[in-house]
Protein backbone atom coordinates (compact mmCIF):
# COMPACT_ATOMS: atom_id res chain seq x y z
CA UNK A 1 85.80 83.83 104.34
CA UNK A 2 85.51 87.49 105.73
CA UNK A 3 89.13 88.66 107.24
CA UNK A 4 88.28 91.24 110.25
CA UNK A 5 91.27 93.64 111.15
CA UNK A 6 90.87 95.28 114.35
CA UNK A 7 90.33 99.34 113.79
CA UNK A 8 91.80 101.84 115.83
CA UNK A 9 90.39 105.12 116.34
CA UNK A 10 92.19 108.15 118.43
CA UNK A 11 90.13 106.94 121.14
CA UNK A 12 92.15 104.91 123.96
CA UNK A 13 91.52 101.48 125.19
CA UNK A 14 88.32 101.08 127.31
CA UNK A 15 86.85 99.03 129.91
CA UNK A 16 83.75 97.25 128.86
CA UNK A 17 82.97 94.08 129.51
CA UNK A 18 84.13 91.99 125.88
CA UNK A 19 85.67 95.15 124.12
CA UNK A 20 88.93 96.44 125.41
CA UNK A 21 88.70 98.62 122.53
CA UNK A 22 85.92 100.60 120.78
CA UNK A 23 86.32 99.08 117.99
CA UNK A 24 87.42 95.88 117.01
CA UNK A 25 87.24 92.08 116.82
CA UNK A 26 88.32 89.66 120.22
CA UNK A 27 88.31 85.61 121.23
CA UNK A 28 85.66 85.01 123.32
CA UNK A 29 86.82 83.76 126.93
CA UNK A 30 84.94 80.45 126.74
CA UNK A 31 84.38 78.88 123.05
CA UNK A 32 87.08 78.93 120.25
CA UNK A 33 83.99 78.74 118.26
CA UNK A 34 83.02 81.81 118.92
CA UNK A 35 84.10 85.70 119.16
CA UNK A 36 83.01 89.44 119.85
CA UNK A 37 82.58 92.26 117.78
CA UNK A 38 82.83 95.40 118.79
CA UNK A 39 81.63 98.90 117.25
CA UNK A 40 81.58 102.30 119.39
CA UNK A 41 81.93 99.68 122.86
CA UNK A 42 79.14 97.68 122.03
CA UNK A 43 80.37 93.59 121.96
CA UNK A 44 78.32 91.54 119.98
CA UNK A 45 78.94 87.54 120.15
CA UNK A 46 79.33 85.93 117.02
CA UNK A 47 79.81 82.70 115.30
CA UNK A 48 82.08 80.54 113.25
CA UNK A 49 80.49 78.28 111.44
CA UNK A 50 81.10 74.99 108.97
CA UNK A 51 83.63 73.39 111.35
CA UNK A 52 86.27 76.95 111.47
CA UNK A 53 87.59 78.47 115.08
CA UNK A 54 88.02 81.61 115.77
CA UNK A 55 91.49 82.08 114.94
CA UNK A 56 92.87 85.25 117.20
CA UNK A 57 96.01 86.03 115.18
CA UNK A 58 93.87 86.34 112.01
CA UNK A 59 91.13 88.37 113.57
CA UNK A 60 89.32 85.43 111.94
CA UNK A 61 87.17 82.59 111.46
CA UNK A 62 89.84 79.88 110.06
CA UNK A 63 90.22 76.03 109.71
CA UNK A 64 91.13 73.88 112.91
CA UNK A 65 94.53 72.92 111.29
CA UNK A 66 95.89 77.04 111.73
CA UNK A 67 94.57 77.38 115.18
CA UNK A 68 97.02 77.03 117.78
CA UNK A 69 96.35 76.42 121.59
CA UNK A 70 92.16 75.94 121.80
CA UNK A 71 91.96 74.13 124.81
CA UNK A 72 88.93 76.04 125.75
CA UNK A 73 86.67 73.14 125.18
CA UNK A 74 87.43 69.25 124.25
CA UNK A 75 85.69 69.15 121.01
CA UNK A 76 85.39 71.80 118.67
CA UNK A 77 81.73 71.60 118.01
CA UNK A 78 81.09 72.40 121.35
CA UNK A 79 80.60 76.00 122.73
């Protein structure tokens, strides 16, 4: 499993839609399944796979078990 940290660059926090910052890694509003990546403001959606959540305090994909609060959706296969 790949751990993500979100990068910080002197740039300031922006205003595009997925990335409030350049760069970095965010929960997607919808699916705890899935999340956006972000390099120079550009989001990209992407998946966790094998049965993990996105887990937003780890910046990563992680078991079901460590995730706290998805209530985004009833079953976590879902997105």
């Amino acid at each position: 499993m790949t751990l993500y940290h979100r990068k910080q660059h002197g740039d300031g926090p922006i205003s595009t839609e997925h990335c409030d910052w350049l760069y970095g890694i965010f929960g997607h509003e919808t699916s705890c399944t899935r999340y956006w990546t972000c390099w120079n403001g550009t989001a990209t959606e992407q998946l966790c796979i094998g049965g993990l959540l996105y887990n937003e305090n780890a910046h990563s994909c992680d078991w079901p078990e460590n995730v706290d609060g998805c209530q985004k959706h009833r079953k976590y296969g879902r997105h």
